[in-house]
Protein backbone atom coordinates (compact mmCIF):
# COMPACT_ATOMS: atom_id res chain seq x y z
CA UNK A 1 -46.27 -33.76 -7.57
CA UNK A 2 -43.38 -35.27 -9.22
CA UNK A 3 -39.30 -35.19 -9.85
CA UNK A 4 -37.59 -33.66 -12.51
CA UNK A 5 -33.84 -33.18 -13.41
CA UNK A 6 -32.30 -29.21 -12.90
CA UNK A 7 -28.46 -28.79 -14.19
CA UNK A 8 -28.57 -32.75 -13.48
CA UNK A 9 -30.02 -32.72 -10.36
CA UNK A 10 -32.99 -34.50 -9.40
CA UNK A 11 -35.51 -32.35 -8.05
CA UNK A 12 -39.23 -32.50 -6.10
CA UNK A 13 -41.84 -30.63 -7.78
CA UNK A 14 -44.73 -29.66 -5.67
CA UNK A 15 -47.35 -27.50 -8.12
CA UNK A 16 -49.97 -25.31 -5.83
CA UNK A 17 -53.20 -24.54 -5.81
CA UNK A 18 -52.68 -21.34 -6.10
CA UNK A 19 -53.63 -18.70 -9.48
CA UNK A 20 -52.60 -15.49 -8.13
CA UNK A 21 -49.30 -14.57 -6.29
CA UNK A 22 -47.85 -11.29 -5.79
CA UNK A 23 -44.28 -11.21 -5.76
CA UNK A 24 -42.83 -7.95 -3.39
CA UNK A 25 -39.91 -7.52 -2.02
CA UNK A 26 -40.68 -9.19 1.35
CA UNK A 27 -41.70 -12.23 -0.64
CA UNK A 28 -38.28 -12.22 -2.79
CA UNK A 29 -35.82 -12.05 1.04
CA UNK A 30 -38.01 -14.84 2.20
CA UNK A 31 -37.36 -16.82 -0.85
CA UNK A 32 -33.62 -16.08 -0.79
CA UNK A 33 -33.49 -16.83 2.86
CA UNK A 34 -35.23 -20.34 2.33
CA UNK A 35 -32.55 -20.97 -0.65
CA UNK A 36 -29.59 -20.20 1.32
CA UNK A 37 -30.58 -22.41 4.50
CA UNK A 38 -28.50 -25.47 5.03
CA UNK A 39 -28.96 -28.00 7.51
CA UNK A 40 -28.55 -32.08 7.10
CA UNK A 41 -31.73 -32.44 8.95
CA UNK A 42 -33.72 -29.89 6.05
CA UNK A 43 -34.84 -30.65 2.61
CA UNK A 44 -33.06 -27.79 0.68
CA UNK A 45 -35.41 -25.54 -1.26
CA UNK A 46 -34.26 -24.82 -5.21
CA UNK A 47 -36.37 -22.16 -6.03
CA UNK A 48 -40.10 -21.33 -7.52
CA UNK A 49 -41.41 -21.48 -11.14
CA UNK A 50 -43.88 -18.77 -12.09
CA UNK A 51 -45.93 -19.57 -15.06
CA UNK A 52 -49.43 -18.20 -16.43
CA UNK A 53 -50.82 -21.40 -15.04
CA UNK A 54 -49.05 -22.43 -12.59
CA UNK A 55 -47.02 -21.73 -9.15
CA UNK A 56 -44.61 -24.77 -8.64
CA UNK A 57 -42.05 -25.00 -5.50
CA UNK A 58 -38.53 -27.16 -6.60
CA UNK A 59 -36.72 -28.86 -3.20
CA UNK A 60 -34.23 -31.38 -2.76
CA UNK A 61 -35.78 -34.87 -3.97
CA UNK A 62 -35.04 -37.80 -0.94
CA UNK A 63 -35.15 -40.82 -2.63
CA UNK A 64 -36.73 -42.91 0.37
CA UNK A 65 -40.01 -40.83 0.22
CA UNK A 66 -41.05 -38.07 2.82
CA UNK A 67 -41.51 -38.36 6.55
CA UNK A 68 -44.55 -39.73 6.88
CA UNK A 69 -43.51 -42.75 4.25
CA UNK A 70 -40.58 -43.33 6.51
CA UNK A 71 -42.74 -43.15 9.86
CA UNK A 72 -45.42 -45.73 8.68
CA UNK A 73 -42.57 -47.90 7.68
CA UNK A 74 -40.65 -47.85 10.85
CA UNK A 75 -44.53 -48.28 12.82
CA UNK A 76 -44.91 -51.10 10.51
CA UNK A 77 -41.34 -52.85 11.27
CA UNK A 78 -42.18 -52.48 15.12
CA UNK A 79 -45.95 -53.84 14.91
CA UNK A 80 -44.16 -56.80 13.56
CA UNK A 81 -41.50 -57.09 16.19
């Protein structure tokens, strides 16, 4: 995992573990359907990179970490409390 720049904007690369994926149309609407859904509460998804080695997922990078960074942090603030 780790954050790249795309047409300037910072982005969250997340490589699977997968070798194999077979792209079909169903696969291609649920991509486009994850691309085009907007919410403030939703990490946007970019897109997918394809290689010979590798299948990668691009999203929106959030600068203060994921959930579960921000959940221990807040658990931590109100242990000390």
């Amino acid at each position: 995992m780790f954050s790249c720049l795309k047409q300037g904007s910072k982005v969250f690369v997340k490589h699977l573990n997968i070798k194999h994926c077979t792209v079909n149309r169903e696969l291609l609407i649920e991509l486009k359907q994850m691309k085009d859904l907007a919410h403030e509460n939703l990490i946007r998804f970019v897109g997918i990179c394809v290689d010979d080695q590798h299948i990668s997922i691009l999203t929106e990078y959030c600068e203060k970490g994921n959930l579960r960074v921000i959940f221990l942090f807040f658990k931590s603030c109100k242990n000390h409390k």
